[in-house]
C-alpha atoms as a PDB file:
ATOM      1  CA  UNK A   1      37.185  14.099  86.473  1.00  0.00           C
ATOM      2  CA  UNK A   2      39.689  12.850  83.747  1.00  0.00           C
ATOM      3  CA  UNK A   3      41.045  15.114  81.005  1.00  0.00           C
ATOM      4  CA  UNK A   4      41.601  13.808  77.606  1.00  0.00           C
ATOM      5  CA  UNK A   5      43.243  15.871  74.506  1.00  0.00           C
ATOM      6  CA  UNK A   6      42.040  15.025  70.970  1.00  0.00           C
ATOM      7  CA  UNK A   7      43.756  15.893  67.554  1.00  0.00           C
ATOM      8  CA  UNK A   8      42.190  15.807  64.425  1.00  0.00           C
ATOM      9  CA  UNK A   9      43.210  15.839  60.769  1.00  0.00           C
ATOM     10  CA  UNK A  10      41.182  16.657  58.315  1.00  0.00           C
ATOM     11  CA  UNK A  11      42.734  16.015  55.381  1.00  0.00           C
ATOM     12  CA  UNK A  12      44.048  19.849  55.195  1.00  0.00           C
ATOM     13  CA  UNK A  13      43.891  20.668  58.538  1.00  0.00           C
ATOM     14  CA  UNK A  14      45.679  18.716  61.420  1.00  0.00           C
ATOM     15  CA  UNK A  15      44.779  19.709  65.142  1.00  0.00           C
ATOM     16  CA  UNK A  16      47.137  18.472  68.015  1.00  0.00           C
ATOM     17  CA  UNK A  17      45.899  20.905  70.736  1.00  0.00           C
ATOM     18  CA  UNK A  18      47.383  21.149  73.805  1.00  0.00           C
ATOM     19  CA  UNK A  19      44.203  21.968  75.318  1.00  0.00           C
ATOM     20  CA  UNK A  20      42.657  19.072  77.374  1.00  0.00           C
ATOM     21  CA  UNK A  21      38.482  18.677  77.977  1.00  0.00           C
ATOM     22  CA  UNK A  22      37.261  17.396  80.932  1.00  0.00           C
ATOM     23  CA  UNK A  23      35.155  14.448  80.587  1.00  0.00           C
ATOM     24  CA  UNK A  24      33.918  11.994  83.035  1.00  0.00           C
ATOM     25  CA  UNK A  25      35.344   8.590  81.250  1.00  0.00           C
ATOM     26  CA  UNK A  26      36.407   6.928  78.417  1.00  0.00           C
ATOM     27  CA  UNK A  27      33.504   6.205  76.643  1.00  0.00           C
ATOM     28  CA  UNK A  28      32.052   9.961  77.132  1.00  0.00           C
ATOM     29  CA  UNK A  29      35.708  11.236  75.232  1.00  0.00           C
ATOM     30  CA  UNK A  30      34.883   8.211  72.762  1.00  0.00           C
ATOM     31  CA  UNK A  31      31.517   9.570  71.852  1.00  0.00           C
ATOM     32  CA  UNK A  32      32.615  13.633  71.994  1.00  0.00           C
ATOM     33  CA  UNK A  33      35.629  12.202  69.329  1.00  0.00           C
ATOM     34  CA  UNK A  34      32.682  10.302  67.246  1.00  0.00           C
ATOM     35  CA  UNK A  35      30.709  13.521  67.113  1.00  0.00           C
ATOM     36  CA  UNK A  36      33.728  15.816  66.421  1.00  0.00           C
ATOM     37  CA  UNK A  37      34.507  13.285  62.987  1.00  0.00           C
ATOM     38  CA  UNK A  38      30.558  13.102  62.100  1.00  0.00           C
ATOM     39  CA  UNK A  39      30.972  17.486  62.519  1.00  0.00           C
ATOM     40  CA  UNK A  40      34.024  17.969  60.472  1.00  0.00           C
ATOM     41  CA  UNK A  41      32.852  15.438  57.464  1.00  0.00           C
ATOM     42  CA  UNK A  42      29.498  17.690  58.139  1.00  0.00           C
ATOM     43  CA  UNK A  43      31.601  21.370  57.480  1.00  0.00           C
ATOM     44  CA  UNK A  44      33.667  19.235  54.187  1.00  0.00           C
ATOM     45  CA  UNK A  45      30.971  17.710  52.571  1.00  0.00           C
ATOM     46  CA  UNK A  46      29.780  18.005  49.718  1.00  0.00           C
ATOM     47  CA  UNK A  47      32.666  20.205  49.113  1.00  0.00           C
ATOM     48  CA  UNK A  48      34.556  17.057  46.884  1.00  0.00           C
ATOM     49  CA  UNK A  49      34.351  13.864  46.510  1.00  0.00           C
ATOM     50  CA  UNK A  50      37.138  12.595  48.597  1.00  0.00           C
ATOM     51  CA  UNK A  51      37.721  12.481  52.327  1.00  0.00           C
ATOM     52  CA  UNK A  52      39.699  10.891  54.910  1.00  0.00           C
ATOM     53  CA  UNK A  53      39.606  12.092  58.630  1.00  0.00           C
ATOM     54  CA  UNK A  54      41.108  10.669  61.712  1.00  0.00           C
ATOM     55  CA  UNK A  55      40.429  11.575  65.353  1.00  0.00           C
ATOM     56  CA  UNK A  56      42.366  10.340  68.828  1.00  0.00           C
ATOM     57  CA  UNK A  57      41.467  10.613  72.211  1.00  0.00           C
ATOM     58  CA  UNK A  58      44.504  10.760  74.703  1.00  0.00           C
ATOM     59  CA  UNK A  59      43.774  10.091  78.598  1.00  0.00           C
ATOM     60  CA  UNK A  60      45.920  12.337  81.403  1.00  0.00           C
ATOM     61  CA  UNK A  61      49.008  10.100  80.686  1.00  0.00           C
ATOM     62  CA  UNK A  62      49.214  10.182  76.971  1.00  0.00           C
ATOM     63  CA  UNK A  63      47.685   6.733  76.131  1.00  0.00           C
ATOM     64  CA  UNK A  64      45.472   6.904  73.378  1.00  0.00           C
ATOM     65  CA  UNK A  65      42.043   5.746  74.610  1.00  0.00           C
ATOM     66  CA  UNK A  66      40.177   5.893  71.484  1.00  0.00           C
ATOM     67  CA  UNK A  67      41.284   6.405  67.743  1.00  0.00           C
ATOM     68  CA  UNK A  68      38.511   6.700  64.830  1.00  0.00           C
ATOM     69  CA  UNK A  69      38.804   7.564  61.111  1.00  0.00           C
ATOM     70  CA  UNK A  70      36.310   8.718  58.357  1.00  0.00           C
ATOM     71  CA  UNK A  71      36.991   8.155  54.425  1.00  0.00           C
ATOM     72  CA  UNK A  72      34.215   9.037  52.088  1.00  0.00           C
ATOM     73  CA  UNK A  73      34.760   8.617  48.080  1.00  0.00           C
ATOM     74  CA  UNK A  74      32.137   9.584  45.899  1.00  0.00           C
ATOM     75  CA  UNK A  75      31.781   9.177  42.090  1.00  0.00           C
ATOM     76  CA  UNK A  76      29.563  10.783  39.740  1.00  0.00           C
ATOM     77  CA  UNK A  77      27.918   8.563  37.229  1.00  0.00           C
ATOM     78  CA  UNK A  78      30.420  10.069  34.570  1.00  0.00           C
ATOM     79  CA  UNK A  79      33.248   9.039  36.757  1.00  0.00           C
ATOM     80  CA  UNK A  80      32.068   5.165  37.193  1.00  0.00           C
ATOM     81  CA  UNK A  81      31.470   4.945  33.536  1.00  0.00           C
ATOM     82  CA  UNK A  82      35.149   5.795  32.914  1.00  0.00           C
ATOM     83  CA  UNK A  83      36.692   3.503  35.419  1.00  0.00           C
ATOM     84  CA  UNK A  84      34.050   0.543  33.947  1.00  0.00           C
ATOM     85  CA  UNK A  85      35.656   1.618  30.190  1.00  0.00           C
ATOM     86  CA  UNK A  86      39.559   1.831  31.456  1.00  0.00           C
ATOM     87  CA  UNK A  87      39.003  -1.662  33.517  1.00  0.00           C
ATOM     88  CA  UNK A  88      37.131  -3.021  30.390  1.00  0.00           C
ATOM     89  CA  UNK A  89      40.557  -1.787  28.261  1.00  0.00           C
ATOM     90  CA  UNK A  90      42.551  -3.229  30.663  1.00  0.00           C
ATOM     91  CA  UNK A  91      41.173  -6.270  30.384  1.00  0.00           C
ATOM     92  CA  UNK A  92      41.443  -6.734  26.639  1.00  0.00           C
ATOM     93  CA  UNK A  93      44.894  -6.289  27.258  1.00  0.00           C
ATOM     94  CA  UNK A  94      45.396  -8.622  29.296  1.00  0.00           C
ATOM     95  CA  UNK A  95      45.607  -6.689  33.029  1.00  0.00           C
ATOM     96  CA  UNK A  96      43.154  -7.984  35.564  1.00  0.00           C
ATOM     97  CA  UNK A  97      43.855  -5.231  37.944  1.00  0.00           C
ATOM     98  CA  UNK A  98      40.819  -4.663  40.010  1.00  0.00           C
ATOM     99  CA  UNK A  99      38.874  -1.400  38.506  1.00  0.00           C
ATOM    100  CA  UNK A 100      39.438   0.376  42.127  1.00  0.00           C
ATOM    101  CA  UNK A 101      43.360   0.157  41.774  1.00  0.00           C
ATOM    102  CA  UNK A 102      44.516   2.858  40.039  1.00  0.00           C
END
């Protein structure tokens, strides 16, 4: 069976481990890489309110066979009111930037 090596990066953490998994295709690394994201937004969350995770799959030759990334932003009711009132300034100024653009 093929062995694939995946790296992570959690945002604080990243993971290029040397260590390959045997798995018997693609798609079964693919899915093992989907749960491995779902598990490390699990063990962040709701520790914040921002996230952004990647995860790659590489096959016995070093081609990545599957990449995936996870990016979670959450706002509080307080926070979308203040973005609303700085786009709403903005805007009687004359700046149309988008209230998502910082």
């Amino acid at each position: 069976m093929p062995k694939y090596r995946f790296t992570t990066d959690d945002g604080e953490k990243f993971d290029a481990s040397k260590e390959r998994l045997t798995m018997p295709n693609d798609k079964a690394a693919s899915e093992e890489a989907q749960r491995a994201l779902a598990d490390m937004a699990n063990d962040r969350l709701p520790d914040g309110s921002h996230l952004d995770m990647r995860v790659s799959v590489e096959d016995e030759h070093g081609q990545v066979v599957y990449q995936a990334s996870l990016k979670f932003n959450g706002e509080s009711a307080d926070d979308m009111r203040k973005k609303a009132a700085k786009a709403a300034s903005q805007s009687m100024n004359g700046n149309h930037r988008a209230p998502n653009e910082n």
